[in-house]
N, C-alpha and C. Protein backbone atom coordinates (compact mmCIF):
# COMPACT_ATOMS: atom_id res chain seq x y z
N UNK A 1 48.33 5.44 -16.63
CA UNK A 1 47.25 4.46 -16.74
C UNK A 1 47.30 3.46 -15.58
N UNK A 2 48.34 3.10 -15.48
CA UNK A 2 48.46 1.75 -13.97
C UNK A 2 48.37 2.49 -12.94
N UNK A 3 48.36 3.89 -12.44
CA UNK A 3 48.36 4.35 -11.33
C UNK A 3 46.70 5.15 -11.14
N UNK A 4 46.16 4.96 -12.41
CA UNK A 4 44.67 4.89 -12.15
C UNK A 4 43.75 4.05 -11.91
N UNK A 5 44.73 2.65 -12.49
CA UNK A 5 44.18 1.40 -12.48
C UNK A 5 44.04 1.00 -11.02
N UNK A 6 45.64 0.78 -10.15
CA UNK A 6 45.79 1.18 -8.95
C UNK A 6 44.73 1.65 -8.05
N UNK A 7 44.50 2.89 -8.12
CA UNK A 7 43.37 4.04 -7.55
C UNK A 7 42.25 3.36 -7.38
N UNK A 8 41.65 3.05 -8.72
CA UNK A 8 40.83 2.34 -8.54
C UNK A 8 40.30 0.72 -7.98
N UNK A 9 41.74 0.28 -8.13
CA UNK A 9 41.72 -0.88 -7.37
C UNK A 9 41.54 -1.30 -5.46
N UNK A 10 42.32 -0.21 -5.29
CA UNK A 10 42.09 0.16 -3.71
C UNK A 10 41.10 0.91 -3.27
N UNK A 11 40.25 1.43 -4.46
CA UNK A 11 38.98 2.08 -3.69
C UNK A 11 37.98 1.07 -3.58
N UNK A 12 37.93 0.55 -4.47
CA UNK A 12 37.13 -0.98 -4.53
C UNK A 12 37.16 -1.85 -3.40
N UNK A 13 38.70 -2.22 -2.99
CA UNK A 13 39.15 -3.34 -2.04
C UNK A 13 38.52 -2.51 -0.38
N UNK A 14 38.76 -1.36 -0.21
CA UNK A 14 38.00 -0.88 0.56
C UNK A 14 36.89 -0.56 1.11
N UNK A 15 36.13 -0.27 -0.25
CA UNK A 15 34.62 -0.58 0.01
C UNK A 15 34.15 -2.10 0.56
N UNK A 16 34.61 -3.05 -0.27
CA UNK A 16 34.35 -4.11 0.04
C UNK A 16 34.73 -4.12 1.78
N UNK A 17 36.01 -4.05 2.07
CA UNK A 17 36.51 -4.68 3.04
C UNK A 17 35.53 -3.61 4.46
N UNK A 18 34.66 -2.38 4.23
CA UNK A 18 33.80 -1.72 5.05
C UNK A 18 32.69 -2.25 5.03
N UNK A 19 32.44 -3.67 3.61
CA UNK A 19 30.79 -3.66 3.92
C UNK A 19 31.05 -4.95 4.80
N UNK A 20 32.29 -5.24 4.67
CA UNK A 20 31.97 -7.24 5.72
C UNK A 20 32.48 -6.52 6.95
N UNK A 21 32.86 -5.62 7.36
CA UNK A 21 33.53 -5.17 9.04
C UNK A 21 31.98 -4.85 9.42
N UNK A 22 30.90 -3.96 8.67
CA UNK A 22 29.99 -3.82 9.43
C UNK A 22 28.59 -5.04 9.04
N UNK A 23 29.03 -5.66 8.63
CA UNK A 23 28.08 -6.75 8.88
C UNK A 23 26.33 -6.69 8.79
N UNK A 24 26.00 -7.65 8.47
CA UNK A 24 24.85 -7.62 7.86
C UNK A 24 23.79 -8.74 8.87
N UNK A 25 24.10 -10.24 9.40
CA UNK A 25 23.98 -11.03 9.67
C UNK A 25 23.48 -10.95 11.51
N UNK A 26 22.78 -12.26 11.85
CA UNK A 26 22.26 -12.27 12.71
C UNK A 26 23.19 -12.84 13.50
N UNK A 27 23.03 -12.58 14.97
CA UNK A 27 23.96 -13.66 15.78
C UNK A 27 22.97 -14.48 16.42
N UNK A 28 23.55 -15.83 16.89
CA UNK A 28 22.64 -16.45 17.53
C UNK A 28 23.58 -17.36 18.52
N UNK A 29 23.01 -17.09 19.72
CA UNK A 29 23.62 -17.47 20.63
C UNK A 29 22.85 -18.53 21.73
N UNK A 30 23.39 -19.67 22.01
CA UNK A 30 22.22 -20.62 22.74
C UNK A 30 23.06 -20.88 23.98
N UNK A 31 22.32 -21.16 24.89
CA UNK A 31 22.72 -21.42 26.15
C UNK A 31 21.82 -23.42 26.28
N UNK A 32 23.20 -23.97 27.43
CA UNK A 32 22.48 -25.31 27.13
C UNK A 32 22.25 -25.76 28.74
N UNK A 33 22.10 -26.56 29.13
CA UNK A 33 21.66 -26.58 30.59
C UNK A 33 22.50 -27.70 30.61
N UNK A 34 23.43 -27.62 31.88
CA UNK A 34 24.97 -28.82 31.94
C UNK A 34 24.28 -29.71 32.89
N UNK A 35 22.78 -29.58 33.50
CA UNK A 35 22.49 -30.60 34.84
C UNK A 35 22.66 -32.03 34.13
N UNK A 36 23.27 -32.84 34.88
CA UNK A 36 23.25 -34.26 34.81
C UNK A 36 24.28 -34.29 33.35
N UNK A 37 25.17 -33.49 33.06
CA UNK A 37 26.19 -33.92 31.77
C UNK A 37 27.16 -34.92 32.01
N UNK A 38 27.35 -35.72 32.97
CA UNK A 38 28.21 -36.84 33.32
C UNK A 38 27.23 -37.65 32.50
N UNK A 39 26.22 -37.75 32.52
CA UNK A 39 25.30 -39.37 31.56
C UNK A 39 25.35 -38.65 29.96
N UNK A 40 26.19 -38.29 29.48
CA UNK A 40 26.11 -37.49 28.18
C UNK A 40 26.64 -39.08 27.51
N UNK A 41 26.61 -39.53 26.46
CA UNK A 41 26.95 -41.31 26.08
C UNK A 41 27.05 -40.75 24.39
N UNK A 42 28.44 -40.59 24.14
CA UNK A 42 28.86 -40.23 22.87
C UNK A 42 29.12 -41.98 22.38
N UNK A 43 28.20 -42.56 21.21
CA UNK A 43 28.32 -43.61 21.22
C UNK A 43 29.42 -44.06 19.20
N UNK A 44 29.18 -43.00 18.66
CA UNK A 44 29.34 -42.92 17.37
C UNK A 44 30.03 -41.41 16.59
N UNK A 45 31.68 -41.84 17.10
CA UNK A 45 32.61 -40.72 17.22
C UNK A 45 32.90 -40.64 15.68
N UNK A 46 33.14 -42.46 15.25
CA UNK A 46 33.49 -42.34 14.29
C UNK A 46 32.51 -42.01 12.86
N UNK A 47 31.36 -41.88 13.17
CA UNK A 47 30.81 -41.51 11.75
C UNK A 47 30.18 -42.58 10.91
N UNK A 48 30.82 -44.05 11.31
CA UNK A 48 30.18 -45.25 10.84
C UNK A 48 29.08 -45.77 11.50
């Protein structure tokens, strides 16, 4: 009985672990333009 339980436990953990390797989801990738990033003025690091 535990070595069916087993069996079935690792066929499960496998399926799962094939449906998140091939992925479902979009990528999104942005590009930002660095001209003039010296005047960048981070004024509110802390959140207050």
């Amino acid at each position: 009985m535990t070595k069916l339980i087993i069996a079935m436990v690792l066929a499960l953990s496998s399926t799962f672990v094939n449906a998140q390797l091939r992925g479902s989801g979009k990528t999104i990738t942005k590009t930002y333009n660095y001209k003039n990033f010296s005047k960048v003025i981070f004024n509110d690091l802390d959140g207050k």
